[in-house]
C-alpha atoms as a PDB file:
ATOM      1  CA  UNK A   1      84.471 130.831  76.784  1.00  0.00           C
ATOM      2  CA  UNK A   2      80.927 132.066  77.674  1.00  0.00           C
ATOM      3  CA  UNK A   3      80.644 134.457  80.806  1.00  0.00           C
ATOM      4  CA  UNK A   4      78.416 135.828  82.520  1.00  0.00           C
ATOM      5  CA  UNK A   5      78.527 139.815  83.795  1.00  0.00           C
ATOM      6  CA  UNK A   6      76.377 140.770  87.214  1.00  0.00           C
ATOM      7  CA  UNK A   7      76.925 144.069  87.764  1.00  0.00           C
ATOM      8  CA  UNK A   8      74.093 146.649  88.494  1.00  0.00           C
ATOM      9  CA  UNK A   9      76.208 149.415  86.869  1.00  0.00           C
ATOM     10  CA  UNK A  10      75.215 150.295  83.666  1.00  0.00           C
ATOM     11  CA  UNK A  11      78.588 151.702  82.357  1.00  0.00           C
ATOM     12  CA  UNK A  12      80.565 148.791  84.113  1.00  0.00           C
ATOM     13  CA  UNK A  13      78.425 146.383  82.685  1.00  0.00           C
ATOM     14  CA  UNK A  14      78.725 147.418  79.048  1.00  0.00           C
ATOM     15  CA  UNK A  15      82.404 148.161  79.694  1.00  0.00           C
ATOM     16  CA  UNK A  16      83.187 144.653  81.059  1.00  0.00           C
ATOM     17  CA  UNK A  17      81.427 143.000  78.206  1.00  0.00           C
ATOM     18  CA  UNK A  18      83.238 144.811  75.581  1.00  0.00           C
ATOM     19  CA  UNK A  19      85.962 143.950  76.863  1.00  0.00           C
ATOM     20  CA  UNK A  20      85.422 140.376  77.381  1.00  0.00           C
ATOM     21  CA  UNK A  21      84.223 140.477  73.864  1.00  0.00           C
ATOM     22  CA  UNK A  22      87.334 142.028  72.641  1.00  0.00           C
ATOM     23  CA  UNK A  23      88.967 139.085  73.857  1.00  0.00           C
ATOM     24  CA  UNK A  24      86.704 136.653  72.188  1.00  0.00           C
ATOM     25  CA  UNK A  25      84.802 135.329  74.380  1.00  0.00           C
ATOM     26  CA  UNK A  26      80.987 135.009  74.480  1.00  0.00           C
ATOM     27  CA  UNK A  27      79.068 137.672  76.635  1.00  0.00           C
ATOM     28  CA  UNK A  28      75.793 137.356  78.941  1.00  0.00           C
ATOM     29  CA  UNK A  29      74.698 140.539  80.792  1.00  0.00           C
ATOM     30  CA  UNK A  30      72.884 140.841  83.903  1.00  0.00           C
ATOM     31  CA  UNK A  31      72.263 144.054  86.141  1.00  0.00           C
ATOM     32  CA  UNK A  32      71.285 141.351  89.273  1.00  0.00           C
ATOM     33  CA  UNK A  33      71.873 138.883  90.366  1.00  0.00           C
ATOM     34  CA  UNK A  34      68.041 137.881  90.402  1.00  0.00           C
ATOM     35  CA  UNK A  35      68.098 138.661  86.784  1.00  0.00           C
ATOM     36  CA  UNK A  36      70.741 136.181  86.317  1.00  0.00           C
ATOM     37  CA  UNK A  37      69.377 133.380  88.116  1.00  0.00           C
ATOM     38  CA  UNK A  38      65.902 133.791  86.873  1.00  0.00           C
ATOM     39  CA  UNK A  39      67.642 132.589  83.224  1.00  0.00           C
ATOM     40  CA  UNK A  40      69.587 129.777  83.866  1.00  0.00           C
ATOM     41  CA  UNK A  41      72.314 128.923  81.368  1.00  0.00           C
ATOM     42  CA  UNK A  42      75.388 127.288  81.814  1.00  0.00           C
ATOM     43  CA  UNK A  43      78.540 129.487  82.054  1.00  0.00           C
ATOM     44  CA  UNK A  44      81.918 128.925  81.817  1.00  0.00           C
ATOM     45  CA  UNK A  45      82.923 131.955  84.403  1.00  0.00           C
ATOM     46  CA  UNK A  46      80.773 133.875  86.066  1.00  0.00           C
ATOM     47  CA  UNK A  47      81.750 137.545  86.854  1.00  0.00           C
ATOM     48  CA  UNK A  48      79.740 139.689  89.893  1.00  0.00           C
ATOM     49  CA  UNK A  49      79.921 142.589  91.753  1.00  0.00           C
ATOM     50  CA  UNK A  50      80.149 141.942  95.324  1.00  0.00           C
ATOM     51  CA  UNK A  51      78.022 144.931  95.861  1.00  0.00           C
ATOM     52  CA  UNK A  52      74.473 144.237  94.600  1.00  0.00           C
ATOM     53  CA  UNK A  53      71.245 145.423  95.649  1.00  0.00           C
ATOM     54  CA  UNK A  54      69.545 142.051  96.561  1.00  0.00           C
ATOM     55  CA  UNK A  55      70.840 139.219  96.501  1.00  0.00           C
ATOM     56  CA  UNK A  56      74.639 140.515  96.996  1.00  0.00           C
ATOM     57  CA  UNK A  57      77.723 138.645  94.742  1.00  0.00           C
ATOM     58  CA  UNK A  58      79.080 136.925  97.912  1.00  0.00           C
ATOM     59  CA  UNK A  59      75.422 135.293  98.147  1.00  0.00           C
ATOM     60  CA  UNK A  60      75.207 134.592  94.696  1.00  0.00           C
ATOM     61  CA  UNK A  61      78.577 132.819  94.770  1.00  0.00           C
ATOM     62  CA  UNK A  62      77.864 130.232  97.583  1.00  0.00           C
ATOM     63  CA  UNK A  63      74.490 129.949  95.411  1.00  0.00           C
ATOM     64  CA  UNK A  64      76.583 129.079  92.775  1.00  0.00           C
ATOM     65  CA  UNK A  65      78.949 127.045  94.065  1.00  0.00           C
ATOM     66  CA  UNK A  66      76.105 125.164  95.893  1.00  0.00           C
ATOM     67  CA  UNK A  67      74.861 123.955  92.850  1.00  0.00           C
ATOM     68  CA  UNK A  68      78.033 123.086  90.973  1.00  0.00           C
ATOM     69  CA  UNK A  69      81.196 122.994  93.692  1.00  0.00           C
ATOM     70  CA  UNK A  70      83.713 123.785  90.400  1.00  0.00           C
ATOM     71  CA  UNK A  71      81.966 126.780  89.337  1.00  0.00           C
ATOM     72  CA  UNK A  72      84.195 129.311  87.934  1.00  0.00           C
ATOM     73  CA  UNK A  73      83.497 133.250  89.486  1.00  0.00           C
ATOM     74  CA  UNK A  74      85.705 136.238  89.879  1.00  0.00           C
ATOM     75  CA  UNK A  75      84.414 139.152  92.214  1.00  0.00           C
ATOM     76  CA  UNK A  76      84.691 142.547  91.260  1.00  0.00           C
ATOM     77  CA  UNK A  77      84.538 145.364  93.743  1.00  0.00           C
ATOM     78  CA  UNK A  78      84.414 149.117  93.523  1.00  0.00           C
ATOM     79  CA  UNK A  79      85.297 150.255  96.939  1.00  0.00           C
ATOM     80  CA  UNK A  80      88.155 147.311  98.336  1.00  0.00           C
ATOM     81  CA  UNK A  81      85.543 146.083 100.780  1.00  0.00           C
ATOM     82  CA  UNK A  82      87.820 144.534 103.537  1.00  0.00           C
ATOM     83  CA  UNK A  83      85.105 142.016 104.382  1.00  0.00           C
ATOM     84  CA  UNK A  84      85.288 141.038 100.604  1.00  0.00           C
ATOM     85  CA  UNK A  85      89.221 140.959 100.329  1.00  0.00           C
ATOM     86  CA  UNK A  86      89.029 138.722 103.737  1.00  0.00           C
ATOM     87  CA  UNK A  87      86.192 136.569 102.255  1.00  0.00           C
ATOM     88  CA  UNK A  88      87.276 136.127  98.709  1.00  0.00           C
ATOM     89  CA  UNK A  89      90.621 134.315  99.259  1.00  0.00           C
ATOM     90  CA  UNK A  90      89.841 132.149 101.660  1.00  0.00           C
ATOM     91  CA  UNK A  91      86.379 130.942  99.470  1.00  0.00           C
ATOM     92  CA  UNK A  92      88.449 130.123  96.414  1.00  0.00           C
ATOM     93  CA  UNK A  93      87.483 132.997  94.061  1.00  0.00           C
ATOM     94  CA  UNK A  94      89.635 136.034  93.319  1.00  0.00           C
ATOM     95  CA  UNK A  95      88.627 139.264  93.893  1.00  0.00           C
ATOM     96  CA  UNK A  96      89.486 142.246  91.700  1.00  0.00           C
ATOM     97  CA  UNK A  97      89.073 146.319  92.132  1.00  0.00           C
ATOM     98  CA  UNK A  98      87.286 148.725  90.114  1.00  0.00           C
ATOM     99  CA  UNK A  99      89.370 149.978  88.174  1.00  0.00           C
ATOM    100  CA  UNK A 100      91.153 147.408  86.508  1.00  0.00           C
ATOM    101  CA  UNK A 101      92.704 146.409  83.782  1.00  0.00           C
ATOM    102  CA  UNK A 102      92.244 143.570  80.884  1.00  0.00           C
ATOM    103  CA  UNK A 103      95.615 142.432  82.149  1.00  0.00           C
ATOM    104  CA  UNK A 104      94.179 141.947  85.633  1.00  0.00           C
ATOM    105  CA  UNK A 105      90.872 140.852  84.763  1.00  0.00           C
ATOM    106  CA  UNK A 106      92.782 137.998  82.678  1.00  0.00           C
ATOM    107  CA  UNK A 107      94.600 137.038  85.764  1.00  0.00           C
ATOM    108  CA  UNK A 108      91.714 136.344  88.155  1.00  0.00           C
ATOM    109  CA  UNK A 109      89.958 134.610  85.147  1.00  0.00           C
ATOM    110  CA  UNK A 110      93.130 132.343  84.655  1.00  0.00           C
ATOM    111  CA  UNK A 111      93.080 131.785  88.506  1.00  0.00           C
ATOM    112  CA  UNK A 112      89.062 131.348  88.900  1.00  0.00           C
ATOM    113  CA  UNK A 113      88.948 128.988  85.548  1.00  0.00           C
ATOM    114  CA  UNK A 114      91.744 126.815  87.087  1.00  0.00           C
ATOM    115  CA  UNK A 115      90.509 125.945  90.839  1.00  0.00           C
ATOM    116  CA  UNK A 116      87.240 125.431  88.655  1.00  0.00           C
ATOM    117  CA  UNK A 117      89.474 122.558  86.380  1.00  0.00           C
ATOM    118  CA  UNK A 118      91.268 121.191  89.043  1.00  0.00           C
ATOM    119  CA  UNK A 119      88.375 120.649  91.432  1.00  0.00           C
END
């Protein structure tokens, strides 16, 4: 799978696409989510941080989704936003907290890459 990392953390960033590496997948790196839109490319799962300076990851979801309704995204979060845990489930798109594991990570990728096949 190809996915796509929106984070504006440096260390999170490189972290997240190791790991996703690790794993075998293909990696695409962007610290906004302006830098990911202005070079379009078609992912299979598209991973964000809800807390970006801009254009913020529940923004750039709906942007997402506008374009393609199946579009496969998982939410990370750093601080368990309660708007974010309240917006995430009931939008279709898991939502996982900083820290987590590959195990969990895997999970909300399973569940994100799913609604995305099913839709």
């Amino acid at each position: 799978m190809t996915f796509a990392v929106v984070d504006d953390d440096d260390d999170v960033r490189k972290a997240l696409s190791r790991l996703l590496r690790a794993m075998g997948h293909d990696v695409r790196a962007f610290a906004s989510a302006e830098d990911f839109e202005a070079e379009p490319a078609v992912m299979d799962c598209t991973i964000v941080d809800v807390r970006l300076p801009g254009l913020n990851g529940l923004e750039l979801r709906e942007r997402l989704r506008s374009r393609n309704a199946s579009a496969a995204v998982v939410l990370i979060t750093g601080d368990g936003d309660p708007l974010s845990r309240d917006i995430a489930p009931s939008v279709g798109t898991p939502l996982v907290t900083k820290p987590f594991d590959a195990d969990a990570l895997a999970r909300a990728i399973a569940q994100a890459t799913s609604t995305q096949n099913s839709v």
